[in-house]
N, C-alpha and C. Protein backbone atom coordinates (compact mmCIF):
# COMPACT_ATOMS: atom_id res chain seq x y z
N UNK A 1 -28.79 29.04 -4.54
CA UNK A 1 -28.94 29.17 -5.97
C UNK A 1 -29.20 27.80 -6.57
N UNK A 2 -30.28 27.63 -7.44
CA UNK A 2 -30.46 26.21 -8.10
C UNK A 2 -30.12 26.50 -9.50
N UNK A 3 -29.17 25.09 -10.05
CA UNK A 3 -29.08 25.16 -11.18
C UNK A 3 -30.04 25.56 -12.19
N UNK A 4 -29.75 25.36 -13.27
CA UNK A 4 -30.68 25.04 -14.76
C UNK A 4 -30.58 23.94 -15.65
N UNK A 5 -31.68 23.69 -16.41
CA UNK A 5 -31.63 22.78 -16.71
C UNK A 5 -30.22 23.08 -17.99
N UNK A 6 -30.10 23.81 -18.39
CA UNK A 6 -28.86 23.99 -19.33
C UNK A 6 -27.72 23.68 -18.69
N UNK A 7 -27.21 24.14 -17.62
CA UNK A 7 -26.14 23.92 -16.80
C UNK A 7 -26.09 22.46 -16.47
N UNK A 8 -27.26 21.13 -15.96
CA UNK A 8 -26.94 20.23 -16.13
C UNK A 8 -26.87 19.55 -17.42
N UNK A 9 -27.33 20.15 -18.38
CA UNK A 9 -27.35 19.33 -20.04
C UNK A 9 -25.22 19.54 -20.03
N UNK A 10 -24.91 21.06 -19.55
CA UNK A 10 -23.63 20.94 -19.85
C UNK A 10 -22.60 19.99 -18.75
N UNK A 11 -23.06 19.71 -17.69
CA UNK A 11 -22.81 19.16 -16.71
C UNK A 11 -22.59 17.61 -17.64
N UNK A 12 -24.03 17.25 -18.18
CA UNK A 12 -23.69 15.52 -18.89
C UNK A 12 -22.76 15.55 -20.41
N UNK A 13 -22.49 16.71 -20.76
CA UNK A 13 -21.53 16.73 -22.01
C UNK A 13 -19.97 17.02 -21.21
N UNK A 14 -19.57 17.64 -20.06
CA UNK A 14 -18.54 17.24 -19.70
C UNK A 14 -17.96 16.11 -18.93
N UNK A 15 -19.18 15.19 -18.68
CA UNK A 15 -19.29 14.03 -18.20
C UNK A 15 -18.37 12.62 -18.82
N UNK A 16 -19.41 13.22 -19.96
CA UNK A 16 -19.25 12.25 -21.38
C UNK A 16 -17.89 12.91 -21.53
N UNK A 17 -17.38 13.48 -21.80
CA UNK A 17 -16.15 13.95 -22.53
C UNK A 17 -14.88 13.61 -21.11
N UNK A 18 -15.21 13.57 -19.72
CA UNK A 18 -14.64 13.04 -18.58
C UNK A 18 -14.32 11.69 -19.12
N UNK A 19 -15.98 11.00 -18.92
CA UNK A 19 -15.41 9.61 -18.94
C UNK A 19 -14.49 8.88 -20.10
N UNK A 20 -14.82 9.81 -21.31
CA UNK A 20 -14.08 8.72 -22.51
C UNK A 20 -12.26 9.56 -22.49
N UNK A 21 -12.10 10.33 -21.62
CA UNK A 21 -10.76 10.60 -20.82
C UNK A 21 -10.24 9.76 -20.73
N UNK A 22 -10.78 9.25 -19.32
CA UNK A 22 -10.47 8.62 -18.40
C UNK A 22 -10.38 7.05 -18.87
N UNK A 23 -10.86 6.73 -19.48
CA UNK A 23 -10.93 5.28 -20.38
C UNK A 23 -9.96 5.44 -21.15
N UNK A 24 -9.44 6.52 -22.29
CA UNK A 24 -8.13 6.03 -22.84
C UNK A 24 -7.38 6.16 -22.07
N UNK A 25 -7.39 7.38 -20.65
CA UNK A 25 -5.75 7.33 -20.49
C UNK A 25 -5.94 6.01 -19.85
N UNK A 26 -6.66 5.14 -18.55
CA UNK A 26 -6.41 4.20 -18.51
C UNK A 26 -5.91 2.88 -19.60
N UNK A 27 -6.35 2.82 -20.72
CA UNK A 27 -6.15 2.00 -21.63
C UNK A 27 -4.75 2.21 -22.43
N UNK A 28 -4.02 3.52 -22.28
CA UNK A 28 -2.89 3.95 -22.45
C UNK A 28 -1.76 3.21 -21.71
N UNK A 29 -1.83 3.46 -20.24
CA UNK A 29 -1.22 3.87 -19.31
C UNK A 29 -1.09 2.33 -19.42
N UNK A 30 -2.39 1.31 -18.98
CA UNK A 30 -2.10 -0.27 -19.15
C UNK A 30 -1.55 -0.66 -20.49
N UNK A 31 -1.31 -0.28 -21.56
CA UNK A 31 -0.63 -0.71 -22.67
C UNK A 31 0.96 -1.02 -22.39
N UNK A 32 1.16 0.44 -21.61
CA UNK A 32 2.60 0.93 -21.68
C UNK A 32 2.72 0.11 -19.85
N UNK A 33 2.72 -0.73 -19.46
CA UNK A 33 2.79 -1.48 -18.41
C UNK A 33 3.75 -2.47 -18.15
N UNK A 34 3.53 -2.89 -19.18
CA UNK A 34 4.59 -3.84 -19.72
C UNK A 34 3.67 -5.64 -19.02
N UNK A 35 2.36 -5.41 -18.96
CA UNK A 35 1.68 -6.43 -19.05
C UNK A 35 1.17 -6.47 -17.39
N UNK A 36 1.86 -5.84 -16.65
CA UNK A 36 1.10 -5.51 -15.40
C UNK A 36 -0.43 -4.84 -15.26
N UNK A 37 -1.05 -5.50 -15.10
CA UNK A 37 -2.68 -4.66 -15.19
C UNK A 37 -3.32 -4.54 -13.95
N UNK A 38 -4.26 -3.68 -13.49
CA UNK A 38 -4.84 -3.00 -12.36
C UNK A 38 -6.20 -2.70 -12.68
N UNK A 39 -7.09 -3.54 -11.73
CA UNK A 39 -8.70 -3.37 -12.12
C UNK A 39 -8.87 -2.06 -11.59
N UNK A 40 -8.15 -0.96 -10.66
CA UNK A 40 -8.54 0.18 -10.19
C UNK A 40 -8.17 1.01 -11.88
N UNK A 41 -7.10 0.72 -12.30
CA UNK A 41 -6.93 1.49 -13.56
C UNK A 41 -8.04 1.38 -14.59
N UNK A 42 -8.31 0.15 -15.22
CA UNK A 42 -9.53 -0.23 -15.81
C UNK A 42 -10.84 0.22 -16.12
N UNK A 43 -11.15 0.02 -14.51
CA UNK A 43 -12.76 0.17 -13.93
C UNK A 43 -12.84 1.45 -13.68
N UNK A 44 -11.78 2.73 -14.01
CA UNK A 44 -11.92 4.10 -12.96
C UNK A 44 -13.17 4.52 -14.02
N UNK A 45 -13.12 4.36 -15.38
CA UNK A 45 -13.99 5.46 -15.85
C UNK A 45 -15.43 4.75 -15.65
N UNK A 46 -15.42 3.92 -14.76
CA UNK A 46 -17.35 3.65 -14.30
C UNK A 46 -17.81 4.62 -13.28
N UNK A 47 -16.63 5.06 -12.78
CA UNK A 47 -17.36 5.97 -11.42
C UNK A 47 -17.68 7.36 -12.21
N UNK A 48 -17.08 8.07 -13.33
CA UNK A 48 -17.82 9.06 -13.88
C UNK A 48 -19.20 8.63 -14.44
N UNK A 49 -18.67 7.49 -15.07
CA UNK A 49 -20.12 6.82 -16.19
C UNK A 49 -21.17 6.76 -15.70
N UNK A 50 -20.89 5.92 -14.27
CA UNK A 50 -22.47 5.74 -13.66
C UNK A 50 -22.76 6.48 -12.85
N UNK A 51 -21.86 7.47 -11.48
CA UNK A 51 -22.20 8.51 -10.83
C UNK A 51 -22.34 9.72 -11.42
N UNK A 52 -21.60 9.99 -12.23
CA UNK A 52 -21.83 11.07 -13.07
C UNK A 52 -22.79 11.14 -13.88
N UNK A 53 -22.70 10.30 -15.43
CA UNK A 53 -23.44 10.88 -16.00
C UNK A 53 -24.70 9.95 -16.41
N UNK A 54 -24.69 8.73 -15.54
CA UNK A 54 -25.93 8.20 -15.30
C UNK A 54 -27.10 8.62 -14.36
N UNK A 55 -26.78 9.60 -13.30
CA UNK A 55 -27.36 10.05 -12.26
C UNK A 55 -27.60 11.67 -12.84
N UNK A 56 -26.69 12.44 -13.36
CA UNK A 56 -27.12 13.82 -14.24
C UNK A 56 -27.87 13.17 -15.29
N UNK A 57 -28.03 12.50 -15.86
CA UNK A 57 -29.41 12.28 -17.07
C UNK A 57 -30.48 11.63 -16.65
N UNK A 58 -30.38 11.16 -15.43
CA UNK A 58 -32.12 11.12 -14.89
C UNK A 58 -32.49 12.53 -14.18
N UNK A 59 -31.53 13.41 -13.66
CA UNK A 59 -31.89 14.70 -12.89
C UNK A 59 -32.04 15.29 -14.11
N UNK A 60 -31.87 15.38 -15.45
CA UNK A 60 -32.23 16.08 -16.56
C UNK A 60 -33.91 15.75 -16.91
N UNK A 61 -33.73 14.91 -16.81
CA UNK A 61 -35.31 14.20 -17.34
C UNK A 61 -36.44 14.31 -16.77
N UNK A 62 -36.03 13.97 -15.09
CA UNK A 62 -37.07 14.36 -13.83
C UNK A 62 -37.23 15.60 -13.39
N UNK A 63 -36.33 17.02 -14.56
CA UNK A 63 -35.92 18.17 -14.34
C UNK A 63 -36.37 18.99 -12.62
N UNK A 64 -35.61 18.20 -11.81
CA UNK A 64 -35.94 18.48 -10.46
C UNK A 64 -34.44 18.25 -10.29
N UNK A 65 -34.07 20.12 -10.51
CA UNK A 65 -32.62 20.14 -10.14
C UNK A 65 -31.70 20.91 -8.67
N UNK A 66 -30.72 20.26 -8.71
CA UNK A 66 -30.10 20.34 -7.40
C UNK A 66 -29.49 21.65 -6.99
N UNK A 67 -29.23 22.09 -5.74
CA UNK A 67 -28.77 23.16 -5.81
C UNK A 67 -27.51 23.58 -6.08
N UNK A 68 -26.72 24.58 -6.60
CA UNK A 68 -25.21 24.88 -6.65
C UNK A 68 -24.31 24.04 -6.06
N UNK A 69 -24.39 24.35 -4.70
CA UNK A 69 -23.41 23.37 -3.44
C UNK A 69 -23.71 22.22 -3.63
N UNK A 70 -24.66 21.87 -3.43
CA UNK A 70 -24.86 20.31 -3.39
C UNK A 70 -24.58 19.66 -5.22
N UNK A 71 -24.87 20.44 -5.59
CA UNK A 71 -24.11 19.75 -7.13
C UNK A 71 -22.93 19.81 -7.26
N UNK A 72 -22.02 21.05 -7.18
CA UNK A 72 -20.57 21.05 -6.78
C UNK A 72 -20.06 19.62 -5.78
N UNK A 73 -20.33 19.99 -4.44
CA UNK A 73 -20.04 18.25 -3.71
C UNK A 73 -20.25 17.01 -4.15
N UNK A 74 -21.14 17.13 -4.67
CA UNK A 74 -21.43 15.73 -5.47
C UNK A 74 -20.39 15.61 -6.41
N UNK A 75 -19.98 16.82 -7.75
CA UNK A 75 -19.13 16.19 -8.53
C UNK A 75 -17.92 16.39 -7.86
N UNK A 76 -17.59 16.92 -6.74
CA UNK A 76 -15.85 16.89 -6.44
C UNK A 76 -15.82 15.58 -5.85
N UNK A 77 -17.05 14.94 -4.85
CA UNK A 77 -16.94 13.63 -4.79
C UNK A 77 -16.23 12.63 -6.13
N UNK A 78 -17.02 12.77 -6.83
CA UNK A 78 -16.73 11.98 -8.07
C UNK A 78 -15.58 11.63 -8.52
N UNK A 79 -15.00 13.09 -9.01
CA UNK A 79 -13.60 13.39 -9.24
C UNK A 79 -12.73 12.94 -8.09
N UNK A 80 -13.03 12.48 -6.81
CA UNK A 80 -11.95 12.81 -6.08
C UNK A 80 -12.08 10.70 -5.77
N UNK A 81 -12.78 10.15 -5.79
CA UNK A 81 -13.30 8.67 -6.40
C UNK A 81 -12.19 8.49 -7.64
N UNK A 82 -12.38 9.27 -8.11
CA UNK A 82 -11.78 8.57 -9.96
C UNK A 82 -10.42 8.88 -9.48
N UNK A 83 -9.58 9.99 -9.16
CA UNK A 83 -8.69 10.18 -8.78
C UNK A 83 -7.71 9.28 -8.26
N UNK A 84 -8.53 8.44 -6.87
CA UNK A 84 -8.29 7.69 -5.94
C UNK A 84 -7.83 6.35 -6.70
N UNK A 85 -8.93 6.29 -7.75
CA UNK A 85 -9.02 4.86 -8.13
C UNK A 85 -7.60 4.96 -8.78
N UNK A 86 -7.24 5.93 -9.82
CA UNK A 86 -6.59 5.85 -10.74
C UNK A 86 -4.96 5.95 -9.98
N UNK A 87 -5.29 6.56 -9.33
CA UNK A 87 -3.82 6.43 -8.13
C UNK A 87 -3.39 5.18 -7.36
N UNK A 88 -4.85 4.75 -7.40
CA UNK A 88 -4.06 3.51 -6.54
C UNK A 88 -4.23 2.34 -7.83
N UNK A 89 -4.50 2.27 -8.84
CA UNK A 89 -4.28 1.56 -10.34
C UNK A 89 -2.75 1.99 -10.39
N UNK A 90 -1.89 3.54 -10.52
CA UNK A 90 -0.96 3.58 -10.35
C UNK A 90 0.44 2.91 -9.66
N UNK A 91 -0.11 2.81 -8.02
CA UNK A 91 0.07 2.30 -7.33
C UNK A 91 0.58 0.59 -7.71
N UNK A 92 -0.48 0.06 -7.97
CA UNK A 92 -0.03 -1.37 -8.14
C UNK A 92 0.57 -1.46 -9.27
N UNK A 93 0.49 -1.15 -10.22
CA UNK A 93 1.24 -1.10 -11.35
C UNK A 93 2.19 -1.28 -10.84
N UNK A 94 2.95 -0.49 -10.12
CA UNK A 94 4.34 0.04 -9.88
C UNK A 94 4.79 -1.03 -9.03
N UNK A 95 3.92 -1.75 -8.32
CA UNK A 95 4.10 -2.59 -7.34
C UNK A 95 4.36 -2.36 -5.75
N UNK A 96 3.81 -1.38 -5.43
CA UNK A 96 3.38 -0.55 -4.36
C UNK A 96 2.07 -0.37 -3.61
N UNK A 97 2.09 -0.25 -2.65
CA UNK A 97 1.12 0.26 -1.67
C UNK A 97 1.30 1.03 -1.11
N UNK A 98 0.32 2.15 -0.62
CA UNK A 98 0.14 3.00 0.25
C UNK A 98 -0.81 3.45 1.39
N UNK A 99 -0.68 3.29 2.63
CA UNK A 99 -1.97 3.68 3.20
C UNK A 99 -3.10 4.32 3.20
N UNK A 100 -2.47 5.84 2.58
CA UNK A 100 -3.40 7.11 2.40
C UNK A 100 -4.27 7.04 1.59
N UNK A 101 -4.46 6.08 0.88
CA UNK A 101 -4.98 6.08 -0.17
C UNK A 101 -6.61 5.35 0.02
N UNK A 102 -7.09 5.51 1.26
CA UNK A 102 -8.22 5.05 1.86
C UNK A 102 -9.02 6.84 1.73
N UNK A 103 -8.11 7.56 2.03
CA UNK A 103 -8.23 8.98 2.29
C UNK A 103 -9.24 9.55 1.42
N UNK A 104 -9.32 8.84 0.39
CA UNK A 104 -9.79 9.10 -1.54
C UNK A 104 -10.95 8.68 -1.16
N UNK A 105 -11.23 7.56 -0.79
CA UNK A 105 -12.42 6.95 -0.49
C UNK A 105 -13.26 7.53 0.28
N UNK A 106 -12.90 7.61 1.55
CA UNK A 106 -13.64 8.01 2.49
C UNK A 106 -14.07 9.59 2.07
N UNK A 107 -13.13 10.76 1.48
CA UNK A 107 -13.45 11.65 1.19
C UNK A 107 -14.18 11.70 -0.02
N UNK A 108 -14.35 11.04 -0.65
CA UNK A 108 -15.10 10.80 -2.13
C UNK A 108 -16.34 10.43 -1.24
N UNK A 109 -16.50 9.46 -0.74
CA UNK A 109 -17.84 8.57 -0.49
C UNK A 109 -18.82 10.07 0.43
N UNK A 110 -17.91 10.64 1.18
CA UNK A 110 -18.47 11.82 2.26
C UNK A 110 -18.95 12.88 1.93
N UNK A 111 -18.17 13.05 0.28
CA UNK A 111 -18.90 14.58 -0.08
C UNK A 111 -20.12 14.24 -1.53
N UNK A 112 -20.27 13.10 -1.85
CA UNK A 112 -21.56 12.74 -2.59
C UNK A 112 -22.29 12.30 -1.35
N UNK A 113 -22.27 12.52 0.06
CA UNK A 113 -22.97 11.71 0.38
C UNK A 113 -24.16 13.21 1.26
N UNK A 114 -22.94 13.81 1.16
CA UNK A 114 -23.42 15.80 1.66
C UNK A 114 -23.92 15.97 0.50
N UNK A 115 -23.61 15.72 -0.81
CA UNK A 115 -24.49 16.48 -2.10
C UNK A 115 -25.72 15.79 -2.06
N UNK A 116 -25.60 14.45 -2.08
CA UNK A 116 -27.02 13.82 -1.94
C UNK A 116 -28.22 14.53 -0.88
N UNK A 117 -27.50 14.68 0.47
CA UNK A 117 -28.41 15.50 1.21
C UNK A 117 -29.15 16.88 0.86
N UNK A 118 -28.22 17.37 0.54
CA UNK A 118 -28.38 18.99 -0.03
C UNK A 118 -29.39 19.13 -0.87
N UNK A 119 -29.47 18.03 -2.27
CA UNK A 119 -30.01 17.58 -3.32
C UNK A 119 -31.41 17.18 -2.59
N UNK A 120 -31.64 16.40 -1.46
CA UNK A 120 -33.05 15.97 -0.93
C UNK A 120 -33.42 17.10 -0.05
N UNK A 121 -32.46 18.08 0.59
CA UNK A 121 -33.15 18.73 1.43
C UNK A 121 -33.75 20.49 0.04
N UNK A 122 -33.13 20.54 -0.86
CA UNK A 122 -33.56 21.27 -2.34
C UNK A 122 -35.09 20.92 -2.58
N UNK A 123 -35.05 20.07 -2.87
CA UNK A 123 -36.74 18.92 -3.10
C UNK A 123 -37.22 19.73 -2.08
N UNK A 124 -36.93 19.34 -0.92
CA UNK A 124 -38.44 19.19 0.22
C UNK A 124 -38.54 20.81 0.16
N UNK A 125 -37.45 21.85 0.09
CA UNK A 125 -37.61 23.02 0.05
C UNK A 125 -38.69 23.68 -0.67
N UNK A 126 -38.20 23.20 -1.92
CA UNK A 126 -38.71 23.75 -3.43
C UNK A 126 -39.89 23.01 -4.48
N UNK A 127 -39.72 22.15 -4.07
CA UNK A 127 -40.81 21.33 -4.24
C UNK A 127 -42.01 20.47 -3.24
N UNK A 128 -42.30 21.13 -2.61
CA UNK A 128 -43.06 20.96 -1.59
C UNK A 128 -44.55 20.84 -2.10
N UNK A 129 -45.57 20.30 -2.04
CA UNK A 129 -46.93 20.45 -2.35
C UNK A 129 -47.44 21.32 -1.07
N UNK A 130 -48.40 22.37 -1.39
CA UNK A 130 -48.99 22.89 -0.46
C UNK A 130 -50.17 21.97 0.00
N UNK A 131 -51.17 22.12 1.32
CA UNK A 131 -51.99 21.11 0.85
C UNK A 131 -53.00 22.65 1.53
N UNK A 132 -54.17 22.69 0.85
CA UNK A 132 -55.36 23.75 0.17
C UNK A 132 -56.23 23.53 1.10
């Protein structure tokens, strides 16, 4: 099943409404710190900003859209990136470390990296030139 172009227009309005989330609660959360600060807390709402909804508003524009699955993986990637970040921003705050917390990464980086595929193997499917 391939999206629509409506479904990604709504895709970049919950983007937008993700990232400026994710920016106060970080900007919250570091207030109430008590002066301890964490660039993972900070920096989390770039991974919606620029994977999200910098990469859905050129797939809006180039309206060459991705399929179901592979758009799903891509954004649980995302989410599961921002997650990571913001946990391990948690993390130091508190003055802690944890190992698992590579887990975020590697599973974030693995399932945008399956949507990306999905997303190029969509193209060659569906957009194919015949040649006459």
């Amino acid at each position: 099943m391939i999206l629509s172009i409506l479904d990604i227009k709504r895709t970049i309005i919950k983007y937008i409404l993700f990232t400026i989330f994710i920016l106060v609660f970080g900007q919250i959360y570091e207030h109430f710190s008590f002066g301890v600060i964490s660039n993972y807390m900070i920096y989390a709402f770039l991974i919606p900003l620029i994977l999200g909804l910098l990469i859905n508003t050129i797939i809006y524009f180039t309206k060459i859209v991705p399929s179901k699955m592979g758009s799903c993986l891509y954004n649980n990637g995302i989410i599961t990136l921002t997650v990571g970040s913001i946990l391990r921003g948690v993390l130091d705050i508190y003055g802690t470390t944890n190992m698992y917390l590579k887990i975020y990464l590697y599973a974030g980086v693995l399932l945008i990296i399956v949507g990306i595929i999905l997303y190029i193997i969509n193209i060659i499917k569906n957009y194919t030139f015949k040649i006459i």
